[in-house]
N, C-alpha and C. Protein backbone atom coordinates (compact mmCIF):
# COMPACT_ATOMS: atom_id res chain seq x y z
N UNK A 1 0.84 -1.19 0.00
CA UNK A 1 0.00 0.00 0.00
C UNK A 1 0.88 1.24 0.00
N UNK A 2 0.45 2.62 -0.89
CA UNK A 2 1.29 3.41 -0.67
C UNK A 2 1.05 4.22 0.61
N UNK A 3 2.03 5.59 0.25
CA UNK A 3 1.95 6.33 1.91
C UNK A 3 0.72 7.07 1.83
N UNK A 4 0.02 7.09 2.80
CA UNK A 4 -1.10 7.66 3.06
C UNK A 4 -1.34 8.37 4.18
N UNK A 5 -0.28 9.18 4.23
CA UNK A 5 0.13 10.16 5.34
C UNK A 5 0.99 11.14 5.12
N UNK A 6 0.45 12.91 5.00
CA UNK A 6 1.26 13.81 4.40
C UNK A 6 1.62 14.32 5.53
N UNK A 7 2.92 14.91 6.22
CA UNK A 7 3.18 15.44 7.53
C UNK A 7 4.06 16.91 6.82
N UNK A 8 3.68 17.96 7.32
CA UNK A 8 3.92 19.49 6.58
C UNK A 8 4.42 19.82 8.30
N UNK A 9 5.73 19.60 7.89
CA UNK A 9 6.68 20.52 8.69
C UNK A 9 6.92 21.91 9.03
N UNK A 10 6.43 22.43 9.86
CA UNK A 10 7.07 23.95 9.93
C UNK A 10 7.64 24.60 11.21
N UNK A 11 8.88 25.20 10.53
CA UNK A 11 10.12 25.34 11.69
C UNK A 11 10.02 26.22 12.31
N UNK A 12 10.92 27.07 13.69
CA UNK A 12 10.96 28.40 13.62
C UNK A 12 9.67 28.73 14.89
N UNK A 13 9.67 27.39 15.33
CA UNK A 13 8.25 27.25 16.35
C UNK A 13 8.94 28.26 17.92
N UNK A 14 8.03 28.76 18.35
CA UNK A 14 8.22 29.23 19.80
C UNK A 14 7.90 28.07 20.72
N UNK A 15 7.16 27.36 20.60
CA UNK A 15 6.55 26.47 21.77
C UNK A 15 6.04 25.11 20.75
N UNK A 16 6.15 24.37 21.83
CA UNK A 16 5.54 22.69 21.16
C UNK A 16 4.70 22.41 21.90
N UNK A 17 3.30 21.68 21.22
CA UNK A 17 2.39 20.96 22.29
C UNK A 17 1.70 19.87 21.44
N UNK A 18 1.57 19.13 22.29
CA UNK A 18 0.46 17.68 21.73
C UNK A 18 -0.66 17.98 21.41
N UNK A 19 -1.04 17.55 19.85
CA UNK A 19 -2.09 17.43 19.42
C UNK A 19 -2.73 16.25 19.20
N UNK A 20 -3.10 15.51 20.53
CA UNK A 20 -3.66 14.22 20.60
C UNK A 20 -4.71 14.02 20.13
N UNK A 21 -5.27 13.40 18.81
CA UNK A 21 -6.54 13.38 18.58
C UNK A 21 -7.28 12.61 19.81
N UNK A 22 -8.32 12.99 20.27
CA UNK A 22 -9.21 12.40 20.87
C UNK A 22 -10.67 12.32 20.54
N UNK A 23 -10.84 11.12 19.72
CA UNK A 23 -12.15 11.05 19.02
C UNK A 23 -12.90 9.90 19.53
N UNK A 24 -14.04 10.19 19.34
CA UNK A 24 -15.51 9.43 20.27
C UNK A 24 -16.49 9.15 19.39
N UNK A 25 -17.00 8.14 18.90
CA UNK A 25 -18.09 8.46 18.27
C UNK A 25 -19.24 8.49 18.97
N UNK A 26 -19.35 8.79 20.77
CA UNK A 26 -20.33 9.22 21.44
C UNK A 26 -19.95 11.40 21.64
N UNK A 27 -19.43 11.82 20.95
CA UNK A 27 -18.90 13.08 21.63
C UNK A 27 -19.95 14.03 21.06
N UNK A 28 -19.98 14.88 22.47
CA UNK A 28 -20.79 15.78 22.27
C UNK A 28 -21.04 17.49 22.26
N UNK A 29 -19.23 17.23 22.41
CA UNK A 29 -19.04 18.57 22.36
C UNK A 29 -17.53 18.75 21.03
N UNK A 30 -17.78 19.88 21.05
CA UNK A 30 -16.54 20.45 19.67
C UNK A 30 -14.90 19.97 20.08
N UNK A 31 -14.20 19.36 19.01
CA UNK A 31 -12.88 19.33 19.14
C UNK A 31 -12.39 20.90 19.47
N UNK A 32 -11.44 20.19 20.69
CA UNK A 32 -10.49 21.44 20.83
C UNK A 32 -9.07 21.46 20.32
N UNK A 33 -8.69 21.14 19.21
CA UNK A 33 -7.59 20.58 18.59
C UNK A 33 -7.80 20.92 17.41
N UNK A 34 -8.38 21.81 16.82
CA UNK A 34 -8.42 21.63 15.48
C UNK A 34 -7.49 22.73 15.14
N UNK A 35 -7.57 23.27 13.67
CA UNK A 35 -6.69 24.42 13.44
C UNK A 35 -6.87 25.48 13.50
N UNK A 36 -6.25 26.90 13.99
CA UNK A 36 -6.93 28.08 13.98
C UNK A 36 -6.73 28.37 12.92
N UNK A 37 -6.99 29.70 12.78
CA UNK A 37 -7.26 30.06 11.02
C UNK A 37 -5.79 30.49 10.43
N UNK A 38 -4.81 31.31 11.30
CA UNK A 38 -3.12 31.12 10.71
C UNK A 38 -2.73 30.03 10.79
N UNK A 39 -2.68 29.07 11.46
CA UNK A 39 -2.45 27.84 11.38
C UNK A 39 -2.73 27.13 10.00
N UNK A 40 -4.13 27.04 9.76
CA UNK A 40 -4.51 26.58 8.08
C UNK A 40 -3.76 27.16 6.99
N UNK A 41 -4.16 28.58 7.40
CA UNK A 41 -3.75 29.24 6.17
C UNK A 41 -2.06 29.12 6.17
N UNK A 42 -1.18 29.35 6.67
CA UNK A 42 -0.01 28.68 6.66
C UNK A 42 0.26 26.75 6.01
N UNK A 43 -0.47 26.38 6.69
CA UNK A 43 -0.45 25.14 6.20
C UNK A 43 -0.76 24.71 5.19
N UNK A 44 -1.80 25.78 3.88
CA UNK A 44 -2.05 25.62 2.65
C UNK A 44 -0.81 25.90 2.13
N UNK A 45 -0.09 27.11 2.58
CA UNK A 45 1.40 27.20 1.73
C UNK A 45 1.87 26.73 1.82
N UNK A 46 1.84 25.60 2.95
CA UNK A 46 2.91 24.64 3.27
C UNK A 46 2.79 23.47 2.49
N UNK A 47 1.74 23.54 2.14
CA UNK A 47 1.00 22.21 1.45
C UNK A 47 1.49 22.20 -0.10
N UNK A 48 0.84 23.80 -0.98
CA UNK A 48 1.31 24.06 -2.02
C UNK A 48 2.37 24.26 -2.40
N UNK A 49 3.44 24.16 -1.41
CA UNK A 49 5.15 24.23 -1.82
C UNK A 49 5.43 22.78 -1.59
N UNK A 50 4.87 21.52 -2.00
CA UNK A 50 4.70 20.23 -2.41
C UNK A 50 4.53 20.16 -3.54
N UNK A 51 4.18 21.12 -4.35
CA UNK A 51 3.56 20.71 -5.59
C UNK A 51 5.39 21.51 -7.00
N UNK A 52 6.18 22.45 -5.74
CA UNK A 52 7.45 23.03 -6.42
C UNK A 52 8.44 21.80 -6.83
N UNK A 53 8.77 22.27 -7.92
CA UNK A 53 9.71 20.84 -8.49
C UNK A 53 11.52 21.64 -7.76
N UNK A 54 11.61 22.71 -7.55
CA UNK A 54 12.87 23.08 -7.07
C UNK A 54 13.26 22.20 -5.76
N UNK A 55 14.19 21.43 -5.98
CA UNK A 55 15.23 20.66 -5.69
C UNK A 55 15.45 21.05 -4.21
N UNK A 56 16.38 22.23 -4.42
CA UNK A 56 16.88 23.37 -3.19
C UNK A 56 15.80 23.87 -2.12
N UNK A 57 14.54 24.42 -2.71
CA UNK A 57 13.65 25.58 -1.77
C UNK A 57 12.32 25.24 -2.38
N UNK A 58 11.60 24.79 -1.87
CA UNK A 58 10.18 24.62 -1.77
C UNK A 58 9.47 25.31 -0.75
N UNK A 59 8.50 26.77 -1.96
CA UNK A 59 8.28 27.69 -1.10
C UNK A 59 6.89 27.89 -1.38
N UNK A 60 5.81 28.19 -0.52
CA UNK A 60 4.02 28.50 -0.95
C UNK A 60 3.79 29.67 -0.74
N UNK A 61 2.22 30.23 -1.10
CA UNK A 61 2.09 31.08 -0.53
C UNK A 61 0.45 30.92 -1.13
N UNK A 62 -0.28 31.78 -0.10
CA UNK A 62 -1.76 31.54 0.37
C UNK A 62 -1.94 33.24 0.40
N UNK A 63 -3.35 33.56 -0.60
CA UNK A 63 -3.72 34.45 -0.55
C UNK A 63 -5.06 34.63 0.13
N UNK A 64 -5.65 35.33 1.33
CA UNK A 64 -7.04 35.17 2.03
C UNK A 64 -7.43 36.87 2.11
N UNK A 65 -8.72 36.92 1.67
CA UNK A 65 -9.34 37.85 2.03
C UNK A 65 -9.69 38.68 3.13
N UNK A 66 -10.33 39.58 3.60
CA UNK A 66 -11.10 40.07 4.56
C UNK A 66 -12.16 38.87 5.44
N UNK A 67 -12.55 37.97 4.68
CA UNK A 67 -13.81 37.17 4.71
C UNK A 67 -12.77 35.94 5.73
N UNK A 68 -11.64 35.92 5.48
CA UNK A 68 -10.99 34.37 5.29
C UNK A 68 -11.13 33.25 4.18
N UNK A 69 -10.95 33.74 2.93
CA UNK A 69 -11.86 33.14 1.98
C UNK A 69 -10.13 32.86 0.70
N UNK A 70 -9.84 31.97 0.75
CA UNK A 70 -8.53 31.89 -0.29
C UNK A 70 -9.13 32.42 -1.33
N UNK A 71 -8.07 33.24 -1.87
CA UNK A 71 -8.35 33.95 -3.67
C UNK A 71 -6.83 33.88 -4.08
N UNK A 72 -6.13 32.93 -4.10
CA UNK A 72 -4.52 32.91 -4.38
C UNK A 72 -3.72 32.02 -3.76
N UNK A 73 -3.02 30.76 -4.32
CA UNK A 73 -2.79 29.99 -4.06
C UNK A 73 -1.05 29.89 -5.36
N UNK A 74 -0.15 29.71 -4.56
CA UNK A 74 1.41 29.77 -5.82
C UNK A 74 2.77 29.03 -5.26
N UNK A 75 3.38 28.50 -5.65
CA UNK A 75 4.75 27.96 -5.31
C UNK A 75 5.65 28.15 -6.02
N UNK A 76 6.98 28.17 -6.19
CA UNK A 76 8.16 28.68 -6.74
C UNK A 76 7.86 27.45 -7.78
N UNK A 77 8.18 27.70 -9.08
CA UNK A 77 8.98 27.05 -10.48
C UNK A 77 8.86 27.86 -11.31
N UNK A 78 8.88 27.51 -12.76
CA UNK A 78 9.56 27.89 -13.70
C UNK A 78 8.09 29.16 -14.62
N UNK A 79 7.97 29.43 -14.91
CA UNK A 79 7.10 30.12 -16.09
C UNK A 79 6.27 28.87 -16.98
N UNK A 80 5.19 29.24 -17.20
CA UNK A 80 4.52 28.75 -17.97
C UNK A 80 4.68 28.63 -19.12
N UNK A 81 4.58 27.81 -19.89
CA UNK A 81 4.99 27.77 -20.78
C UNK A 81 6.65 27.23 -21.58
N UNK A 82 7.39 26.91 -20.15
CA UNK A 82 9.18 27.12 -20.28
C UNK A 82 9.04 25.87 -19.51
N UNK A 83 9.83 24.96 -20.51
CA UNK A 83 10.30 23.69 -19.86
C UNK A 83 10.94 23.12 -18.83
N UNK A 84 10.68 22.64 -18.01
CA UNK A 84 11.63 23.09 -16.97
C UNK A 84 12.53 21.82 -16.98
N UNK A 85 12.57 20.82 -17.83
CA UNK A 85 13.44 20.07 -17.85
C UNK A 85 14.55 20.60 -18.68
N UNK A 86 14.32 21.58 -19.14
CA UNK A 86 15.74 22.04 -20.02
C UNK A 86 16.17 23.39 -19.10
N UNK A 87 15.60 23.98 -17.99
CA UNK A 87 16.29 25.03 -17.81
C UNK A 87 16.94 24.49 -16.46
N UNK A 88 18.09 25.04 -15.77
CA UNK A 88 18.80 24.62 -14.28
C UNK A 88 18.08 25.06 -13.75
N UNK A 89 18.26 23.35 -12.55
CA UNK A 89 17.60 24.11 -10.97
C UNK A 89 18.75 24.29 -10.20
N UNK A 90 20.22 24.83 -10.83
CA UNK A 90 21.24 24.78 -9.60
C UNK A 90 21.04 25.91 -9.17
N UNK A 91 21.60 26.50 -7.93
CA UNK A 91 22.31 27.04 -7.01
C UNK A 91 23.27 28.10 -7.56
N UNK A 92 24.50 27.61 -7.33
CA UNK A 92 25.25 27.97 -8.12
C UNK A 92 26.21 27.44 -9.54
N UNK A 93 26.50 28.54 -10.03
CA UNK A 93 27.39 27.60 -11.74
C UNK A 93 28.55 29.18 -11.32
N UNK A 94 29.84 28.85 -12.61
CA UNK A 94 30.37 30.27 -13.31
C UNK A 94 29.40 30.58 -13.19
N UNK A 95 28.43 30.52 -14.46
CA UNK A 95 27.83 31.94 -15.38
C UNK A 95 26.40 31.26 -14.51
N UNK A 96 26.12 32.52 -14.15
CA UNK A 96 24.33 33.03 -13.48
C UNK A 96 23.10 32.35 -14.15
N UNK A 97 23.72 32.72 -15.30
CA UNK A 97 22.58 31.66 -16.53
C UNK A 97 22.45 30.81 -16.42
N UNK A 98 23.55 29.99 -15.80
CA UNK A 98 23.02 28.26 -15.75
C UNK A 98 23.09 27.82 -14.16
N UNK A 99 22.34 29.22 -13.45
CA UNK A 99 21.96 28.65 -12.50
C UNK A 99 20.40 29.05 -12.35
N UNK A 100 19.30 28.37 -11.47
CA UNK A 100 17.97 29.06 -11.64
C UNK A 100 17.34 30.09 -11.25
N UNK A 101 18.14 30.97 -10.76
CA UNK A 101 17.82 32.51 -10.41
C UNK A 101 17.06 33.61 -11.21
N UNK A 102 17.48 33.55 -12.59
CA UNK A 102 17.18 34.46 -13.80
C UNK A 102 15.88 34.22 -13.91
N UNK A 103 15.49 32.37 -13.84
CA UNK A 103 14.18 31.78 -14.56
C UNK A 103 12.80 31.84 -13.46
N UNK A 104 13.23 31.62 -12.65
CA UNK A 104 12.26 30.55 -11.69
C UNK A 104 11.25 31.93 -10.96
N UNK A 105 9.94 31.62 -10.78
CA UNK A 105 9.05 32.54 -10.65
C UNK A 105 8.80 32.35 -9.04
N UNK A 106 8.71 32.99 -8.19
CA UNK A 106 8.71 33.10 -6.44
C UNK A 106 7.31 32.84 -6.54
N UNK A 107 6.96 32.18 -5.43
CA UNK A 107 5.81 31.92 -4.79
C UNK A 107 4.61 32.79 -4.40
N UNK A 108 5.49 34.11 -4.09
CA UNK A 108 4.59 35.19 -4.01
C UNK A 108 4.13 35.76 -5.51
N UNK A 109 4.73 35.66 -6.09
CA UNK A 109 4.42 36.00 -7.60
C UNK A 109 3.04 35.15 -8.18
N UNK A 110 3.67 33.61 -8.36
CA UNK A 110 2.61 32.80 -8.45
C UNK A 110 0.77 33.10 -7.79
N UNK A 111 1.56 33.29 -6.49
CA UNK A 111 -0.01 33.44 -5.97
C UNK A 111 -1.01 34.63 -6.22
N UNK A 112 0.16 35.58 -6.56
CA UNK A 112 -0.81 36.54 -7.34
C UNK A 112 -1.41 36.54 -8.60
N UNK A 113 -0.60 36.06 -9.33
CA UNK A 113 -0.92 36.20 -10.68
C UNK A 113 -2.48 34.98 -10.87
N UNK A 114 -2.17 33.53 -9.97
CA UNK A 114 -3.05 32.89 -9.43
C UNK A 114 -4.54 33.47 -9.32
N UNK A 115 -4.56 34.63 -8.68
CA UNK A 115 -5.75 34.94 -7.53
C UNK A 115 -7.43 34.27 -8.67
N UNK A 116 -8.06 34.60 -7.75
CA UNK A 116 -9.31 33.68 -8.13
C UNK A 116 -10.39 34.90 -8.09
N UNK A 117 -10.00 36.02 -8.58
CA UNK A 117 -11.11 37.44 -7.99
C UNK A 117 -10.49 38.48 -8.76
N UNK A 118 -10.90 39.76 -8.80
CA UNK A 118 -10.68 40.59 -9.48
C UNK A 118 -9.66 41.34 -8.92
N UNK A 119 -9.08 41.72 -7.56
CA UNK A 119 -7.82 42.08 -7.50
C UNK A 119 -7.93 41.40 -5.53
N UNK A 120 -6.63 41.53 -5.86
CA UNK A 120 -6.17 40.88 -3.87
C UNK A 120 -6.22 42.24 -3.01
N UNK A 121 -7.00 43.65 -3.29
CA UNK A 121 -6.20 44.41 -2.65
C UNK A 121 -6.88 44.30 -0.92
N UNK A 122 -6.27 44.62 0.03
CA UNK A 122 -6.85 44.78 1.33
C UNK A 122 -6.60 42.91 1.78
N UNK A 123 -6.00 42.33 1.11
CA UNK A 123 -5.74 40.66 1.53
C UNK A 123 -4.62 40.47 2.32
N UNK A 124 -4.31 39.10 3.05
CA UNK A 124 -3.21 38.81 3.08
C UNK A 124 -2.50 37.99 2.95
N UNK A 125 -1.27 37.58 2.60
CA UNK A 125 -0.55 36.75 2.37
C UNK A 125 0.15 35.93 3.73
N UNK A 126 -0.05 34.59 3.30
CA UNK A 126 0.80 33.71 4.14
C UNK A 126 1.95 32.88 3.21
N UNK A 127 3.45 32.84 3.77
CA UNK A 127 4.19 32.74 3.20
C UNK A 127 5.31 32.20 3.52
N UNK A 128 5.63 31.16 3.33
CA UNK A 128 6.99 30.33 4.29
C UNK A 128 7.96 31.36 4.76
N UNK A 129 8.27 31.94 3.74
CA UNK A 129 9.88 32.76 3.71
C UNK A 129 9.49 34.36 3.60
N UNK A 130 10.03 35.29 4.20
CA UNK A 130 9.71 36.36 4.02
C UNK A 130 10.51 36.82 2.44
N UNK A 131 9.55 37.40 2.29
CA UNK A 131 9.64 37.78 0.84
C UNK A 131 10.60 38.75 0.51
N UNK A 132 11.36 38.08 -0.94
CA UNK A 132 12.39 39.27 -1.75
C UNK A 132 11.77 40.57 -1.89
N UNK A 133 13.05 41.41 -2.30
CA UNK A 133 12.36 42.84 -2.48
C UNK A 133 11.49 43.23 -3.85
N UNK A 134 12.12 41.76 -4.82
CA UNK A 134 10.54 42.04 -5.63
C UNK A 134 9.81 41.23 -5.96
N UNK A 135 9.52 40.62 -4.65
CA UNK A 135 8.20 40.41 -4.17
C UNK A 135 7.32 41.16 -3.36
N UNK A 136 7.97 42.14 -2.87
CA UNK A 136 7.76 43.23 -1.98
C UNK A 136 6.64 43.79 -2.72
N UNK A 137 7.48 44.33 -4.02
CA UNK A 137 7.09 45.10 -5.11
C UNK A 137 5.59 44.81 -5.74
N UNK A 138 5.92 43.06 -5.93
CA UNK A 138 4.56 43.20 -6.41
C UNK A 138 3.12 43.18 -5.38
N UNK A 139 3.43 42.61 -4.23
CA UNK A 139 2.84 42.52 -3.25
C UNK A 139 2.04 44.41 -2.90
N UNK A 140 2.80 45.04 -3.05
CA UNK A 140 2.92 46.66 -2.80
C UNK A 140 1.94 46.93 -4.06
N UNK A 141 2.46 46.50 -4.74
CA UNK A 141 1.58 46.79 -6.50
C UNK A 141 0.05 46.39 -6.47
N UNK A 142 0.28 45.22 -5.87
CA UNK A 142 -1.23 44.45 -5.96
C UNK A 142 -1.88 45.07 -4.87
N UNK A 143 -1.39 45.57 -3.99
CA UNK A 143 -2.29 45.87 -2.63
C UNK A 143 -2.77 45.37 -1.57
N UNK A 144 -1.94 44.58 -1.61
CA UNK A 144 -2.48 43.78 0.01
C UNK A 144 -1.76 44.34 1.25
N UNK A 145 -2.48 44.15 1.62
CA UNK A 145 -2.52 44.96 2.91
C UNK A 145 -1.47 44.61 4.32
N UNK A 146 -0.68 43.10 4.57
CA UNK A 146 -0.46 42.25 4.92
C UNK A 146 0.24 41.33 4.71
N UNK A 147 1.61 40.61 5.40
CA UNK A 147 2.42 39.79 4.91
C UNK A 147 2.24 38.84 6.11
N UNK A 148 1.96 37.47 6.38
CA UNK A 148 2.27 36.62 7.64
C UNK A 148 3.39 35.92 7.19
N UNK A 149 4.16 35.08 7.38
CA UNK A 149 5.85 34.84 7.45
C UNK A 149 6.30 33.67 8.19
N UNK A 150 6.83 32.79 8.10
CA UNK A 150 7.34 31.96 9.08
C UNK A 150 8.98 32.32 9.08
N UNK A 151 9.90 31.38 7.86
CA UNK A 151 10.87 31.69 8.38
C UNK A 151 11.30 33.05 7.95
N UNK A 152 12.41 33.93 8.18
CA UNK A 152 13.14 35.22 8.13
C UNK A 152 15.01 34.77 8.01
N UNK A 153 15.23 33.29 7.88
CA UNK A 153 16.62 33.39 7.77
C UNK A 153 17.68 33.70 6.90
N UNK A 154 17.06 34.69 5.94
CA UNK A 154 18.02 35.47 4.89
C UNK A 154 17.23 36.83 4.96
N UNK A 155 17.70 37.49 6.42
CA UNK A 155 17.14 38.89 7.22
C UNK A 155 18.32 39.70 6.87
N UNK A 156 19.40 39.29 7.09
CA UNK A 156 20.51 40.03 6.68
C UNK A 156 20.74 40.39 5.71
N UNK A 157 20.74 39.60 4.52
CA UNK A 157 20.41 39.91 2.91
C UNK A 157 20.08 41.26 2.40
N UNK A 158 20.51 41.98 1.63
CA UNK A 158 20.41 43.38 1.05
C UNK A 158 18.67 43.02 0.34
N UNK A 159 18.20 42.41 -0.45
CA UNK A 159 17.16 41.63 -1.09
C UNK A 159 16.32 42.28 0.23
N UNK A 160 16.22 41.25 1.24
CA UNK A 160 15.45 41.19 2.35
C UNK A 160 15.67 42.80 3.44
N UNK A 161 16.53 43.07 3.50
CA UNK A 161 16.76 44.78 4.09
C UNK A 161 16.05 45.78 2.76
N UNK A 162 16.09 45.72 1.78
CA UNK A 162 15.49 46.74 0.83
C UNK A 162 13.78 46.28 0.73
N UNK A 163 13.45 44.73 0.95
CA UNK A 163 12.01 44.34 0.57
C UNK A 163 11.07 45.05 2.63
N UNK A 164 12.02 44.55 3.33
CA UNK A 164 10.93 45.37 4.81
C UNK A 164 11.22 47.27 4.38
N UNK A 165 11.77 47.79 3.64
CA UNK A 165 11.99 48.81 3.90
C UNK A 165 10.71 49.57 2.90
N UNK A 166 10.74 48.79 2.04
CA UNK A 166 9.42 48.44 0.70
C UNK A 166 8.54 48.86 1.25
N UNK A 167 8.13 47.59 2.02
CA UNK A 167 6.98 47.44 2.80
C UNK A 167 6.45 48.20 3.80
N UNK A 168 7.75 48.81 4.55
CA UNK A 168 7.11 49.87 5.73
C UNK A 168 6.97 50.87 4.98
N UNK A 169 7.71 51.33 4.31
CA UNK A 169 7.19 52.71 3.27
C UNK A 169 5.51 52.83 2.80
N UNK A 170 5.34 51.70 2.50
CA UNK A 170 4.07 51.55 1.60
C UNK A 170 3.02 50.76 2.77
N UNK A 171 2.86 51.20 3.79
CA UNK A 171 2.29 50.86 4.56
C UNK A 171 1.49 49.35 4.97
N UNK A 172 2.31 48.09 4.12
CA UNK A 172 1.93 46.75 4.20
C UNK A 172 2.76 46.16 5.97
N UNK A 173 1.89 45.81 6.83
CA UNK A 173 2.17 45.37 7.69
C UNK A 173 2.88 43.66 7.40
N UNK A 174 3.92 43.40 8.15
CA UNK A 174 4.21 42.26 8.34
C UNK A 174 4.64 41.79 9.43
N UNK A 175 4.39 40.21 9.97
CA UNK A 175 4.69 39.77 11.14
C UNK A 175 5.02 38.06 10.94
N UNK A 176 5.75 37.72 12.20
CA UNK A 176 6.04 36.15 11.87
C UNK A 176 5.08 35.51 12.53
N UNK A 177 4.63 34.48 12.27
CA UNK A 177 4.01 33.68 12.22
C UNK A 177 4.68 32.20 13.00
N UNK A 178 4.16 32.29 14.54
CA UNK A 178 4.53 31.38 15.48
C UNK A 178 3.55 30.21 15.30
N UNK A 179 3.98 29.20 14.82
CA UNK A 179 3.16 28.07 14.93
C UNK A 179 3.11 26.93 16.88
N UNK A 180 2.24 26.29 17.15
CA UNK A 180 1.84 25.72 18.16
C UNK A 180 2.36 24.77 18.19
N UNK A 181 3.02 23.86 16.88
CA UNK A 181 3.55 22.76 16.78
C UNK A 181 4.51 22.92 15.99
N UNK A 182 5.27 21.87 15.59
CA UNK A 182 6.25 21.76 14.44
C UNK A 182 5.89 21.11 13.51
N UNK A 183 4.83 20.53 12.92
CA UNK A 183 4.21 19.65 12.04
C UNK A 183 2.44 19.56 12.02
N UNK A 184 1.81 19.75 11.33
CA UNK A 184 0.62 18.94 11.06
C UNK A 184 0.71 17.68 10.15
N UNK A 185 -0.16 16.96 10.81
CA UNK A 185 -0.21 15.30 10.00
C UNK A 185 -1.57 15.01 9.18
N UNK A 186 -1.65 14.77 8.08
CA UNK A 186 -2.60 14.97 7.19
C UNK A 186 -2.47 13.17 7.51
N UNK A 187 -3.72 12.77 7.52
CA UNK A 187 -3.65 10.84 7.30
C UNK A 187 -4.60 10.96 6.61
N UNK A 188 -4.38 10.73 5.13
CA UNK A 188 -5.70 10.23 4.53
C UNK A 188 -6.39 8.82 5.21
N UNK A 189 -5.97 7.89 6.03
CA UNK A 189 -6.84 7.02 5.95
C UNK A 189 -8.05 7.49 7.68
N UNK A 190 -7.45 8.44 8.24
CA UNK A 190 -8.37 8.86 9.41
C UNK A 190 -9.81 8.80 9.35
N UNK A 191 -10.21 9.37 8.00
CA UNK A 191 -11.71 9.07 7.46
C UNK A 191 -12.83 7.83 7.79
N UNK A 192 -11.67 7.16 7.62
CA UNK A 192 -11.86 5.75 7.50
C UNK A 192 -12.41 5.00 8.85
N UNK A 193 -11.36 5.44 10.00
CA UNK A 193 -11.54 4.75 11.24
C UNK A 193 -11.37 5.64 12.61
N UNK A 194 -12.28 7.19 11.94
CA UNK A 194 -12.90 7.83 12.92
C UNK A 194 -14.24 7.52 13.65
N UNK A 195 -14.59 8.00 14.36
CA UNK A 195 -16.40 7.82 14.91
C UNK A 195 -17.23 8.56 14.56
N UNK A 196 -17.24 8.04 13.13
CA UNK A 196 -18.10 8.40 11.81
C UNK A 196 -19.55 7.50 11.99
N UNK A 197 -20.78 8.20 12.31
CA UNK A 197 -21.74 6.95 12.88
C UNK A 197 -22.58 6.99 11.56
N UNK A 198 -22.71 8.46 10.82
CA UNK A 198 -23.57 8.42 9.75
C UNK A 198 -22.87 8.66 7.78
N UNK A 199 -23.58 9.06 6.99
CA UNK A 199 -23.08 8.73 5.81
C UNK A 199 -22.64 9.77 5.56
N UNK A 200 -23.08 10.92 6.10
CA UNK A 200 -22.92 12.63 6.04
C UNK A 200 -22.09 12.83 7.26
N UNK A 201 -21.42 13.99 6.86
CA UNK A 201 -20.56 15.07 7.84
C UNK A 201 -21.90 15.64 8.45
């Protein structure tokens, strides 16, 4: 049988705690374990930077409304249309060109160009990595209002010192994003052999 269990890691945690499922199929009151709403919405980017073929950095990003309502969903690869078996996913080479820097489209990009609505403005973004400075840009362009963030470990970076400086100028708030755990565990087969008594949710 294959794996039937997706576990979405995320680092950079302040605190750890057990998320023991405790399920009943006599229960009569609401799980207290479920996800809060940064929690999800983080965890969709976390989810959709599964779907990046880059080797090195698998990165998401989750666009949500005023409502809480996704309108933007993107992960780092290549351009549409552009093969990505013929262009590099290195790192580094000599020449810049034959590494994937020039090509490869950021996550925040994706999720905009993505969106599912007529513009993202007043939204916000959830986003593994705090964003380059032009991602800043387009983020600033499009109008959202909002950056949430997990990791920040290329803070020092000129990229990353010119993209918060972006951002405070242009009045987009950003903050990191402390998760409760270090992992959520997706089990597809839970469905299966919960205390499910009827045919409907």
């Amino acid at each position: 049988m294959g794996k039937t269990s997706l576990i979405l890691q995320m680092t950079n945690m302040s605190e750890e705690s057990d998320n023991n499922l405790n399920v009943s199929s006599g229960a009569t009151r609401k799980r207290d374990d479920y996800l809060e709403v940064p929690e999800y919405f983080m965890a969709v980017a976390f989810l959709s930077a599964q779907r990046s073929k880059d080797p090195s950095s698998q990165v998401g990003a989750c666009i949500v409304n005023q409502e809480n309502k996704i309108v933007g969903i993107g992960y780092n690869g290549m351009p549409n249309g552009c093969d990505d078996d013929l262009l590099p996913w290195s790192r580094s080479a000599d020449d810049r060109l034959n590494t994937k820097y020039p090509y490869v489209c950021h996550a925040e990009l994706n999720a905009i160009m993505n969106k599912n609505s007529a513009d993202v403005k007043g939204c916000t973004m959830y986003v593994a990595l705090f964003p380059c400075n032009e991602c800043a840009k387009l983020i600033i362009q499009a109008g959202l209002k909002e950056v949430v963030y997990l990791s920040d470990k290329y803070h020092d970076k000129p990229e990353m010192v010119a993209s918060r400086r972006l951002l405070s100028m242009a009045g987009v708030q950003f903050r990191q994003f402390k998760p409760k755990s270090s992992e959520i565990v997706i089990d597809f087969n839970s469905i299966n052999h919960r205390g499910n008594a009827g045919l409907h949710q």
